[in-house]
Protein backbone atom coordinates (compact mmCIF):
# COMPACT_ATOMS: atom_id res chain seq x y z
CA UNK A 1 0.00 0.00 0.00
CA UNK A 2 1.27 3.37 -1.25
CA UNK A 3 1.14 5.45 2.08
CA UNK A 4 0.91 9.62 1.94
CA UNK A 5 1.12 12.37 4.53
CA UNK A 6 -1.48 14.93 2.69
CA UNK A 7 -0.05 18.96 2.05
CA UNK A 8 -1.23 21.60 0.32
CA UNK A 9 1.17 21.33 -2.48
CA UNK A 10 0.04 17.64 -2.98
CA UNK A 11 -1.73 16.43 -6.75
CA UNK A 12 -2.15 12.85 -6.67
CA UNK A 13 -1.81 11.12 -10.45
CA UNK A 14 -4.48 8.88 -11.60
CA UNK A 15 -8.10 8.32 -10.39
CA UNK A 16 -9.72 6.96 -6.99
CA UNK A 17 -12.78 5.57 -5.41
CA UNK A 18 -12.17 6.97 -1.46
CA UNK A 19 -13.65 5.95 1.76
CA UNK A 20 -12.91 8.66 4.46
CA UNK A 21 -12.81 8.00 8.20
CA UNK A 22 -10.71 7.21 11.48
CA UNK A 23 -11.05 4.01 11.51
CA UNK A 24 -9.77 3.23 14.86
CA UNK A 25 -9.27 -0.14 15.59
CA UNK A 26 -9.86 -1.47 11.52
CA UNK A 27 -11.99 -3.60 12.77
CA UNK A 28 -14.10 -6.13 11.31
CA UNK A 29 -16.69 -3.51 10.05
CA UNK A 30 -13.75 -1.31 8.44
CA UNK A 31 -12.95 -4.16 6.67
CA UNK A 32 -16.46 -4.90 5.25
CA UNK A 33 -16.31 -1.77 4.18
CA UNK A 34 -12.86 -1.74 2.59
CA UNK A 35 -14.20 -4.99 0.77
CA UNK A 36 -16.98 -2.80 -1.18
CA UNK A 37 -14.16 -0.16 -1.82
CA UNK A 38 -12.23 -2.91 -3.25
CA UNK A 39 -15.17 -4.17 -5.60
CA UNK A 40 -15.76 -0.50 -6.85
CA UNK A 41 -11.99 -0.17 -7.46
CA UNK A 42 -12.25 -3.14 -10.49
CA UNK A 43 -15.27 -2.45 -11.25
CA UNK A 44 -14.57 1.24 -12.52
CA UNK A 45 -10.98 0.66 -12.99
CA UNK A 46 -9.95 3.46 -10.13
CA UNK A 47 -7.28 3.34 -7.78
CA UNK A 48 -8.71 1.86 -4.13
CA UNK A 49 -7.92 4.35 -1.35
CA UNK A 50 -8.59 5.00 2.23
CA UNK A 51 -8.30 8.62 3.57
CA UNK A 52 -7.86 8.88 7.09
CA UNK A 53 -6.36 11.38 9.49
CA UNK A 54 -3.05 11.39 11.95
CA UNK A 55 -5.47 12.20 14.85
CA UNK A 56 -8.98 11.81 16.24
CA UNK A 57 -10.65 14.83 15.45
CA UNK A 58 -12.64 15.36 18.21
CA UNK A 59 -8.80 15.54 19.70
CA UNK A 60 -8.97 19.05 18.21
CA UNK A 61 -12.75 19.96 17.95
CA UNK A 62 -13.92 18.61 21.41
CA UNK A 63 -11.34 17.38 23.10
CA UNK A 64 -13.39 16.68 26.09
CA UNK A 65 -14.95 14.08 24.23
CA UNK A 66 -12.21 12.38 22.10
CA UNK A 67 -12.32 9.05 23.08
CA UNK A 68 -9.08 6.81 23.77
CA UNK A 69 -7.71 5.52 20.82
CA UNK A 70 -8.03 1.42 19.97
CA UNK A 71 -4.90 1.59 17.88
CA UNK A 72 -2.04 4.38 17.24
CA UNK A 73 -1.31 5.62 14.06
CA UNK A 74 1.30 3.78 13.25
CA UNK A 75 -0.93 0.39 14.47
CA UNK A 76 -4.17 1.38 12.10
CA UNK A 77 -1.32 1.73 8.54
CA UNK A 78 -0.26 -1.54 9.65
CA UNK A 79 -3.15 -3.00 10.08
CA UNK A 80 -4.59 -0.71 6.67
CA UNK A 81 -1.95 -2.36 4.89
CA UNK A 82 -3.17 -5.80 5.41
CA UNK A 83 -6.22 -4.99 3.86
CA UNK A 84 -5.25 -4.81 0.51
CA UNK A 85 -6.40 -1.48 0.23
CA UNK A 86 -4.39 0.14 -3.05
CA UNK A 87 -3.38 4.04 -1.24
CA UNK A 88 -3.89 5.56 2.42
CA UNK A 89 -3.89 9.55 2.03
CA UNK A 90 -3.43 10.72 6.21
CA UNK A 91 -4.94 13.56 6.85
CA UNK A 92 -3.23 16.53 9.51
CA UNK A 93 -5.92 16.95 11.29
CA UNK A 94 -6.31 20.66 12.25
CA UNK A 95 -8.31 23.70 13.18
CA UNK A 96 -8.07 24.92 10.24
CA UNK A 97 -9.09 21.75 8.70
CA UNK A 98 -11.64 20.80 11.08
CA UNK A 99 -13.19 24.47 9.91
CA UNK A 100 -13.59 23.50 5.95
CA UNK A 101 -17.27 23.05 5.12
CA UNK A 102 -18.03 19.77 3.15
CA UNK A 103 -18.22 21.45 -0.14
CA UNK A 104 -14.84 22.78 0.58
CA UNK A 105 -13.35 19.00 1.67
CA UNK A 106 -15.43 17.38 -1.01
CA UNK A 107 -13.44 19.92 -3.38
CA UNK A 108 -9.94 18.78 -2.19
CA UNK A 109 -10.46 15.47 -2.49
CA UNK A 110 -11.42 15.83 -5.72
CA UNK A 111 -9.19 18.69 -6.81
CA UNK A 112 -5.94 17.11 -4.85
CA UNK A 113 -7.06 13.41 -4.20
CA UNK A 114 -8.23 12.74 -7.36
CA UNK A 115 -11.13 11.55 -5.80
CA UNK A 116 -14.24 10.38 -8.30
CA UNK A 117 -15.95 7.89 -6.48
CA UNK A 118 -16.42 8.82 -2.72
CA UNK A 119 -18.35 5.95 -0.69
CA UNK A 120 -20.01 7.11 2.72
CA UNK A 121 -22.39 5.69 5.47
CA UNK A 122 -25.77 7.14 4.65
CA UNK A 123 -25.61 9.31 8.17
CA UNK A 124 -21.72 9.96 7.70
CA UNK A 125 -21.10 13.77 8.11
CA UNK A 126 -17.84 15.65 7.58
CA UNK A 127 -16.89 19.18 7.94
CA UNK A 128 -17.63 21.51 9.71
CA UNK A 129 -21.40 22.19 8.63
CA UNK A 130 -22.29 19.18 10.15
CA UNK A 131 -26.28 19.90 8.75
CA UNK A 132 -25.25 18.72 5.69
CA UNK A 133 -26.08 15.00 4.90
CA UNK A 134 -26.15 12.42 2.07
CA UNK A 135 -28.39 14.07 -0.52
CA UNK A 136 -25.94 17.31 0.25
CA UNK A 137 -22.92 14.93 -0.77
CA UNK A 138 -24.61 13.87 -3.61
CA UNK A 139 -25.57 17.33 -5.12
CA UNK A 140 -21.98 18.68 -4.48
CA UNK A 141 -20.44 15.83 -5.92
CA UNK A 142 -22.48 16.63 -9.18
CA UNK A 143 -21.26 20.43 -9.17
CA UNK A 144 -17.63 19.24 -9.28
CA UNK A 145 -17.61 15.80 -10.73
CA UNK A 146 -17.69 13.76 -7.98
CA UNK A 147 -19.99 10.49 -7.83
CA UNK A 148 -20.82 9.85 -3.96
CA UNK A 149 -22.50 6.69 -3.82
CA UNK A 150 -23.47 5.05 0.25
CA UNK A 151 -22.35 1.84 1.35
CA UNK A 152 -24.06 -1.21 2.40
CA UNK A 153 -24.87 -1.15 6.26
CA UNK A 154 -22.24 -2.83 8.18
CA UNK A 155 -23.34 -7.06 8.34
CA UNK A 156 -21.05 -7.87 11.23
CA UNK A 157 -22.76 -7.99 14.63
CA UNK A 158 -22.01 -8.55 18.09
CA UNK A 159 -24.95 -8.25 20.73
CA UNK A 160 -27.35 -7.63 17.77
CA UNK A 161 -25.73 -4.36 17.28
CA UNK A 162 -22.91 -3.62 13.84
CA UNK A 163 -19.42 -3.83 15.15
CA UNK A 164 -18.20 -0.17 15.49
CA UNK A 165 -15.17 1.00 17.77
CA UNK A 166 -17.15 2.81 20.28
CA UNK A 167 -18.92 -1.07 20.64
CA UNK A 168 -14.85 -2.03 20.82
CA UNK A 169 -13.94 0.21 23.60
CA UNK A 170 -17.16 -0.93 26.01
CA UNK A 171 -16.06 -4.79 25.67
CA UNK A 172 -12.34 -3.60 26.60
CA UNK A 173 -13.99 -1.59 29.72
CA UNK A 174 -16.04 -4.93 30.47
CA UNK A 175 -12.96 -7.38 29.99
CA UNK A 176 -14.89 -9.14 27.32
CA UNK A 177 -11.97 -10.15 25.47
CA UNK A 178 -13.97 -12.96 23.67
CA UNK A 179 -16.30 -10.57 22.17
CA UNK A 180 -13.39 -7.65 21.38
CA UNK A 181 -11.55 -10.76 19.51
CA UNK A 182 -14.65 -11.30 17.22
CA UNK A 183 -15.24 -7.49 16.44
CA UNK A 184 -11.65 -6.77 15.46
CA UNK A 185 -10.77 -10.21 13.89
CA UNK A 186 -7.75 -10.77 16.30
CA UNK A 187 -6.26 -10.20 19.71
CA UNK A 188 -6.42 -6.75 20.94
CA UNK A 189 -2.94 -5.18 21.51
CA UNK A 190 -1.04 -2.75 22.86
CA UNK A 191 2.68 -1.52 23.49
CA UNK A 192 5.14 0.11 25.69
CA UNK A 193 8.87 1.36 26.79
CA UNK A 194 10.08 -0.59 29.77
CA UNK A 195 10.54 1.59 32.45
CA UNK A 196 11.61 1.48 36.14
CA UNK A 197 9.45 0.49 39.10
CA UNK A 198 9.13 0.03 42.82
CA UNK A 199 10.77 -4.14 42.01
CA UNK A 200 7.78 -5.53 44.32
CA UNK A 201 7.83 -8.09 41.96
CA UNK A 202 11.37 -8.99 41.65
CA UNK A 203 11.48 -9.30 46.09
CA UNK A 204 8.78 -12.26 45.82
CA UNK A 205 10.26 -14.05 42.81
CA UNK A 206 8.51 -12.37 40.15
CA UNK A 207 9.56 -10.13 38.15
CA UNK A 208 7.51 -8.13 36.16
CA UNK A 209 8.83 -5.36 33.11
CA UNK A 210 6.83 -1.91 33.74
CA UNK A 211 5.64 -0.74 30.49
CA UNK A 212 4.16 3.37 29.38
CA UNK A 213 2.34 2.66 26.95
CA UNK A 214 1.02 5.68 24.72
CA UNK A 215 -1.15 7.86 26.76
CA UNK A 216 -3.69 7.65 24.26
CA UNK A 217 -4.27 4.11 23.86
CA UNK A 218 -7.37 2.70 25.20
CA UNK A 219 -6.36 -0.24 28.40
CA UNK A 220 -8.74 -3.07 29.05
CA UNK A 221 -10.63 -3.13 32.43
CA UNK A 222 -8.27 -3.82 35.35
CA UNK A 223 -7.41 -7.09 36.18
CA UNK A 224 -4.67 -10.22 35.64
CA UNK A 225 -4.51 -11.38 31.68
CA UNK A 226 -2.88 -14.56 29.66
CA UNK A 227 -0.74 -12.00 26.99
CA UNK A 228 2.34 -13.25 24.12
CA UNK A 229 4.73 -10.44 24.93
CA UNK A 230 6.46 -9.54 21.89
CA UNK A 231 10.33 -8.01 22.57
CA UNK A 232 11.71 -5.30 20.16
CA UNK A 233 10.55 -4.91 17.06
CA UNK A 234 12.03 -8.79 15.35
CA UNK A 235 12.56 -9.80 19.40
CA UNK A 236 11.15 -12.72 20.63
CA UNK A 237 7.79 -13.62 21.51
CA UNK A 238 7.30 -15.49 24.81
CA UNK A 239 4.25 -16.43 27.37
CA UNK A 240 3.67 -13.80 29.76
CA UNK A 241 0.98 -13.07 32.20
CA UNK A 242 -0.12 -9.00 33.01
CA UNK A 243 -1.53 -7.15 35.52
CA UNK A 244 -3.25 -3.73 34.78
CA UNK A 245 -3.96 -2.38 38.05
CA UNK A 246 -3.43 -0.29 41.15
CA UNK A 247 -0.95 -3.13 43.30
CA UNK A 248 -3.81 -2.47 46.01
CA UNK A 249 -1.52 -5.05 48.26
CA UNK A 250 1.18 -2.27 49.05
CA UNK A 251 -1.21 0.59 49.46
CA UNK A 252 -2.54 1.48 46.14
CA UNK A 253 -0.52 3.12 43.21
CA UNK A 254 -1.47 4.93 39.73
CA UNK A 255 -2.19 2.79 37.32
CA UNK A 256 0.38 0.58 36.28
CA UNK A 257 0.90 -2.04 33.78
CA UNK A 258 3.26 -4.94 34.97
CA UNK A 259 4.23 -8.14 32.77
CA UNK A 260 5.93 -11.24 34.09
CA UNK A 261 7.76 -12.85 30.96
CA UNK A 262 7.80 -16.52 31.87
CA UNK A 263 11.30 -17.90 32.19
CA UNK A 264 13.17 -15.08 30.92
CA UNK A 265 16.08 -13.39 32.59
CA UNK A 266 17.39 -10.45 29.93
CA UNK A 267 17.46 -7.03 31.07
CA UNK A 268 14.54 -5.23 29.08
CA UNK A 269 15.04 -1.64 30.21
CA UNK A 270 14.32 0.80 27.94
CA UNK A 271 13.24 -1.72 25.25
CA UNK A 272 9.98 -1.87 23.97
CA UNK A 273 6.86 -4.45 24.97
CA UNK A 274 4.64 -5.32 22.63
CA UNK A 275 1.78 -7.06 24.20
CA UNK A 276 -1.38 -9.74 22.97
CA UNK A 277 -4.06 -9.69 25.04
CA UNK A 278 -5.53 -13.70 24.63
CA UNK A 279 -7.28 -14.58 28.05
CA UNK A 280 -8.92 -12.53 31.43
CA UNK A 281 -7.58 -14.12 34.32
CA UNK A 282 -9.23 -12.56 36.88
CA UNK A 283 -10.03 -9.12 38.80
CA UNK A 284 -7.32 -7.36 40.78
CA UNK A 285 -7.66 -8.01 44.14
CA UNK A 286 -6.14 -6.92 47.49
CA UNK A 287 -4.38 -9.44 49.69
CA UNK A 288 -3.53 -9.98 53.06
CA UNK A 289 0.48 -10.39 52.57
CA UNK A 290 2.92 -11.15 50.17
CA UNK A 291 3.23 -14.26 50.29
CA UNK A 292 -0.85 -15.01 49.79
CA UNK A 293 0.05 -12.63 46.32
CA UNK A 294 2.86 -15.02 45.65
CA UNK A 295 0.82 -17.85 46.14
CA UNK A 296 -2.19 -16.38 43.49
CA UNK A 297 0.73 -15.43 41.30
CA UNK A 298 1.67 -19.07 40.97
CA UNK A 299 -1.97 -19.88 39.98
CA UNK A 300 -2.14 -17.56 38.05
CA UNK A 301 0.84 -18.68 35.96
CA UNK A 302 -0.19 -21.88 35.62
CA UNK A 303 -3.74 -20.82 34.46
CA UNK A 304 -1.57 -18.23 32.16
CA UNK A 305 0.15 -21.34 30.46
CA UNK A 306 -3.07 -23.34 30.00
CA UNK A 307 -4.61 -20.60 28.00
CA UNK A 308 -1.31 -19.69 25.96
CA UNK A 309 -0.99 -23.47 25.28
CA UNK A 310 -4.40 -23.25 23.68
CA UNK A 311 -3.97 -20.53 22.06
CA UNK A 312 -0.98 -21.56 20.23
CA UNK A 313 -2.87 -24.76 19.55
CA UNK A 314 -5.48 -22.92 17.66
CA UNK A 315 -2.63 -20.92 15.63
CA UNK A 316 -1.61 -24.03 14.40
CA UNK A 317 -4.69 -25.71 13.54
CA UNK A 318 -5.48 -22.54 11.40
CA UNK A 319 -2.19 -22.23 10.14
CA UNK A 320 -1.87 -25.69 9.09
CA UNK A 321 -5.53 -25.61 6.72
């Protein structure tokens, strides 16, 4: 996938069909939707492309109300890329952006973009005149050469409702890990630089590598998980069990987020932690000494393994179709 930062100067060659959205998370329903923009791209011989932007943009319209973020930038072009999709045109989301009327973005996708099919949810609305709606879309598209044509209500479900991140982002507060899996197609994720801590868990024999991960990235309810830690960018990828939590045992911290790599004895300061969230262990829970912790720890561990071992399992049944 052909991957651009968009700037004023900027004149794409050649002709698109667009989509145009966050897309945080490129989940499931992103990628139903990417399918159609695929089947438009042969069908009218245009070049398939996603436009998307380097921020939420209620980050800079309403901050109060951006959400957290499923997946980073640099996460949702990864994951983008796997989709086939032909070009991703990202967006610097500004105020001065953010104060373009529709007929004024419609224009510089068309203009710049080379935008001439632009697919949109029925109820989608961009810029600023957020009045403006479908039929709007439609008759500026005409003025300026545009076809906007809507796309086909999102058919993947969970609870009865289409997948959407905001659905996303309620399992992850819930710990429903089962139902975030089937939303986003895979294991939810996240990463981090190691960084110092108090060593509680190196003084009862388990050592755990503090990670900060980006401060807008959404964490899943708190509580003890079954993860693959990933080391480094082409590191190794071992077992690991992780607690997201306050360490309520020694008087309560800020939230931390604390992963015990089993067997493994490197020094992983400063690196960076990639985790995969596969199983919910249990709730974090207060207890009477160390050693009862230690004790749950070693359950935990065990009950860590059991659900890795499946998990890998699975991998290899799937791989080996």
């Amino acid at each position: 996938m052909e991957i651009l930062i968009y700037d004023k100067a900027m004149q794409l060659e050649g002709l698109a069909v667009a989509t145009i959205g966050v897309f945080d998370g490129v989940h499931r329903g992103h990628r139903f939707v990417f399918e159609q923009l695929a089947d438009k791209a042969r069908e009218r011989k245009l070049i398939s492309t996603v436009i998307t932007f380097d921020r939420h943009p209620l980050s800079v319209v309403c901050p109060d109300k951006c959400p957290p973020l499923l997946t980073t930038l640099d996460e949702r072009l990864q994951l983008l890329c796997a989709t086939g999709v032909q070009r991703c045109v990202v967006l610097p989301f500004t105020e001065e952006m953010a104060g373009l009327a529709a007929c004024d973005f419609m224009l510089l996708m068309r203009q710049q973009l080379g935008v001439k099919l632009l697919l949109t949810g029925y109820d989608n609305r961009f810029g600023h005149d957020r009045s403006a709606g479908f039929s709007d879309y439609v008759r500026y598209g005409q003025e300026m050469d545009m076809d906007v044509e809507a796309l086909e209500p999102c058919n993947i479900t969970e609870e009865d409702c289409p997948v959407s991140s905001s659905m996303v982002r309620r399992l992850l507060a819930d710990g429903a890990l089962d139902k975030v899996h089937h939303c986003l197609g895979r294991d939810y994720s996240l990463e981090g630089q190691v960084v110092s801590g108090e060593q509680i868990g190196m003084k009862i024999g388990y050592p755990t590598a503090n990670l900060s991960p980006d401060t807008h990235k959404l964490l899943p309810k708190a509580g003890v998980y079954a993860v693959w830690a990933t080391i480094g960018v082409d590191g190794p990828t071992l077992p690991a069990m992780m607690n997201i939590g306050h360490c309520p045992t020694f008087g309560g911290r800020p939230t931390t987020l604390e992963v015990h790599l089993f067997d493994y004895n490197g020094n992983l300061y400063g690196q960076t932690v990639r985790v995969r969230f596969v199983g919910r262990l249990r709730d974090e829970q207060r207890f009477a000494d160390a050693s009862a912790l230690k004790a749950q720890l070693a359950k935990d561990q065990s009950d860590a393994l059991q659900v890795l071992r499946a998990d890998a399992e699975a991998q290899e049944t799937v791989c080996g179709k």
